[in-house]
Protein backbone atom coordinates (compact mmCIF):
# COMPACT_ATOMS: atom_id res chain seq x y z
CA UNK A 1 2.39 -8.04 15.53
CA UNK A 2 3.13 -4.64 13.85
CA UNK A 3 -0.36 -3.89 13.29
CA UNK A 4 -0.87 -3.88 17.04
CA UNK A 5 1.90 -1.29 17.16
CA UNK A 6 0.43 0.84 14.38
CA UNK A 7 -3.14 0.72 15.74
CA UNK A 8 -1.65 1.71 19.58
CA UNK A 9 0.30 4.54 17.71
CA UNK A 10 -2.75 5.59 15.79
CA UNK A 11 -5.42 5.74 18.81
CA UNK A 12 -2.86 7.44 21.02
CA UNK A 13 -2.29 10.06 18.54
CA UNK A 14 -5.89 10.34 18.06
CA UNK A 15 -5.98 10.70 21.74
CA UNK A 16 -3.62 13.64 22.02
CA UNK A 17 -4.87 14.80 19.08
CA UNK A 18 -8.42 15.44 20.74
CA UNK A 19 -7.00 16.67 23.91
CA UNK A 20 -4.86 19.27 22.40
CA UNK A 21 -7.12 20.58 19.82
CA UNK A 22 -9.38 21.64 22.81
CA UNK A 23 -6.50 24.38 24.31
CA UNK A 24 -4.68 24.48 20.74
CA UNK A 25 -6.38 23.46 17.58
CA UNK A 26 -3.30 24.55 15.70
CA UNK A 27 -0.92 22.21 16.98
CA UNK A 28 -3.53 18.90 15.77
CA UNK A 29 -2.20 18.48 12.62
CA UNK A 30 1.29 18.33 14.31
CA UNK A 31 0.22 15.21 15.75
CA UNK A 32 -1.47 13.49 13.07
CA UNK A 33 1.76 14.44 10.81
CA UNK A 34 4.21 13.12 13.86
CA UNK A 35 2.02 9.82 13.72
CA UNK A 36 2.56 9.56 10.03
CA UNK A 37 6.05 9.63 10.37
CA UNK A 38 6.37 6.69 13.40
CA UNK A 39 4.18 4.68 11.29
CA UNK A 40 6.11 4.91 8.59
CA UNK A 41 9.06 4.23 9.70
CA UNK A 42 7.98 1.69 11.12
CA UNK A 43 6.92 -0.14 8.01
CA UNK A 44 9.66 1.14 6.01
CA UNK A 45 11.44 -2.29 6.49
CA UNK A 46 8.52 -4.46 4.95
CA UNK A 47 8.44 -2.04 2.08
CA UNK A 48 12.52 -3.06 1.31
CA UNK A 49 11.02 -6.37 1.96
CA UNK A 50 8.14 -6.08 -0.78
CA UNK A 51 10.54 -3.95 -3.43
CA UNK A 52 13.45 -6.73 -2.76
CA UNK A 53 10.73 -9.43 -3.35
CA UNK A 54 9.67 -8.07 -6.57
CA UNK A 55 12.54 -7.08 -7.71
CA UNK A 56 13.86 -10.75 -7.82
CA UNK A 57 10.56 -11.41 -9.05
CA UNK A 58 11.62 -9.51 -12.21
CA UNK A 59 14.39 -10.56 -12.64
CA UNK A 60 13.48 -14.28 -12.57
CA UNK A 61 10.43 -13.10 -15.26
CA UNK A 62 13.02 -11.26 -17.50
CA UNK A 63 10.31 -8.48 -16.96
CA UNK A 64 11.79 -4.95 -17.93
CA UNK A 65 13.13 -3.24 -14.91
CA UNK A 66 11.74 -0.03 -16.41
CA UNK A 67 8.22 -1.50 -15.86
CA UNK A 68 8.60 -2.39 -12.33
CA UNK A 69 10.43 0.99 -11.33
CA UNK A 70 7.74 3.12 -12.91
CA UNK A 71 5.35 0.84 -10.71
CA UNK A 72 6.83 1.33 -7.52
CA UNK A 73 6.84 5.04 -8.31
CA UNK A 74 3.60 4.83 -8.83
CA UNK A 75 2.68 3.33 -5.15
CA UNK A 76 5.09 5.63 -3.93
CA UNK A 77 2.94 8.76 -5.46
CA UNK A 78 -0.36 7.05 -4.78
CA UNK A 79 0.72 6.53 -0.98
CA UNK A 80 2.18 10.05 -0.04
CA UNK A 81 -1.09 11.57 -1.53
CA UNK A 82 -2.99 10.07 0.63
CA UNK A 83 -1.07 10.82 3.30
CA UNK A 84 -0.98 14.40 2.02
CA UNK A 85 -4.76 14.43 1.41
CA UNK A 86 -5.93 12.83 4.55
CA UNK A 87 -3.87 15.63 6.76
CA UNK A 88 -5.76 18.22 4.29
CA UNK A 89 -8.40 16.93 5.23
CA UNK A 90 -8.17 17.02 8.98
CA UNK A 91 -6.84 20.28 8.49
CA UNK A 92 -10.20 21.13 7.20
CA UNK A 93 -9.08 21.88 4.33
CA UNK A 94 -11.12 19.92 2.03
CA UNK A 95 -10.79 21.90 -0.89
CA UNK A 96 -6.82 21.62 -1.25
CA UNK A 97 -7.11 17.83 -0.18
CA UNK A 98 -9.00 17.58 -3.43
CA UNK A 99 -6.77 19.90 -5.67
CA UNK A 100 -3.60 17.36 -4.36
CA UNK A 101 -5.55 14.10 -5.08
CA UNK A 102 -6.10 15.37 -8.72
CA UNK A 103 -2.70 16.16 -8.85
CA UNK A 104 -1.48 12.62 -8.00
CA UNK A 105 -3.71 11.19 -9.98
CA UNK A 106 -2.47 13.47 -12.81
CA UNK A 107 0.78 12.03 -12.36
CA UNK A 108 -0.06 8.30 -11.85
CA UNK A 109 -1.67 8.31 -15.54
CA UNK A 110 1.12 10.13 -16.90
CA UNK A 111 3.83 7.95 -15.81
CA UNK A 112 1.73 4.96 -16.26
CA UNK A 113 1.98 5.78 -20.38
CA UNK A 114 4.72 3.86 -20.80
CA UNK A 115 3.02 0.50 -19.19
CA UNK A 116 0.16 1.39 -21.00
CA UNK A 117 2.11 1.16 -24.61
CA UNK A 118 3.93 -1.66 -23.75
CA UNK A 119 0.54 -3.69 -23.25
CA UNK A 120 -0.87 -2.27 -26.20
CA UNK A 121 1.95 -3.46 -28.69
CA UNK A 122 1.82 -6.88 -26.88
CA UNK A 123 -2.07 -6.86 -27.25
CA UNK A 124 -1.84 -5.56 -31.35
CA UNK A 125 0.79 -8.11 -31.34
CA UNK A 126 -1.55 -11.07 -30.35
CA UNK A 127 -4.62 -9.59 -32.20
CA UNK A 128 -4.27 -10.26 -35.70
């Protein structure tokens, strides 16, 4: 029942978040950042799970190892800039929230290029 952990963890933060923004607004994204953190640690042990299961996964597919690396970078990227945009956003600070979404997506598509290629030459490759 982590989720029930996660949700208690995210409403009390809410909670304290509200209370202390009304004597000091500055110390609100301190919360929500604290939050971040607890949650994440506290699925940090079914990401090993997920990585350990697909990495097996892989290797029983005699999929490229590249491939599944750039992947999990990829999730990686896509997950810490949402974190990063959704405290932006709290923040109130909309327009750098945007300017750091842009920039992971920047970066997803360029390290995707080598996934992209590699379907490609399979698809040419099939395609007569």
């Amino acid at each position: 029942m982590d989720i029930v952990k996660i949700i208690g963890i995210g409403l009390i933060a809410v909670i304290i978040s509200i209370i202390i923004k009304q004597y000091k607004p500055e110390f609100s994204m301190y919360v929500s950042i604290i939050a971040g953190a607890i949650i994440f640690f506290l699925i940090i042990d079914k990401i090993s799970a997920i990585v350990t299961l697909l990495t097996n996964l892989s290797k029983k597919t005699g999929m490229n190892a590249e491939y599944l690396s750039i992947l999990l970078k990829i999730t990686g990227i896509a997950i810490l800039t949402e974190f990063a945009v959704s405290i932006c956003k709290d923040s109130g600070e909309a327009a750098i929230a945007s300017k750091i979404d842009l920039g992971g997506k920047v970066i997803i598509i360029s390290m995707s290029i080598p996934i992209i290629s590699a379907l490609l030459e399979i698809i040419m490759k099939i395609i007569p």
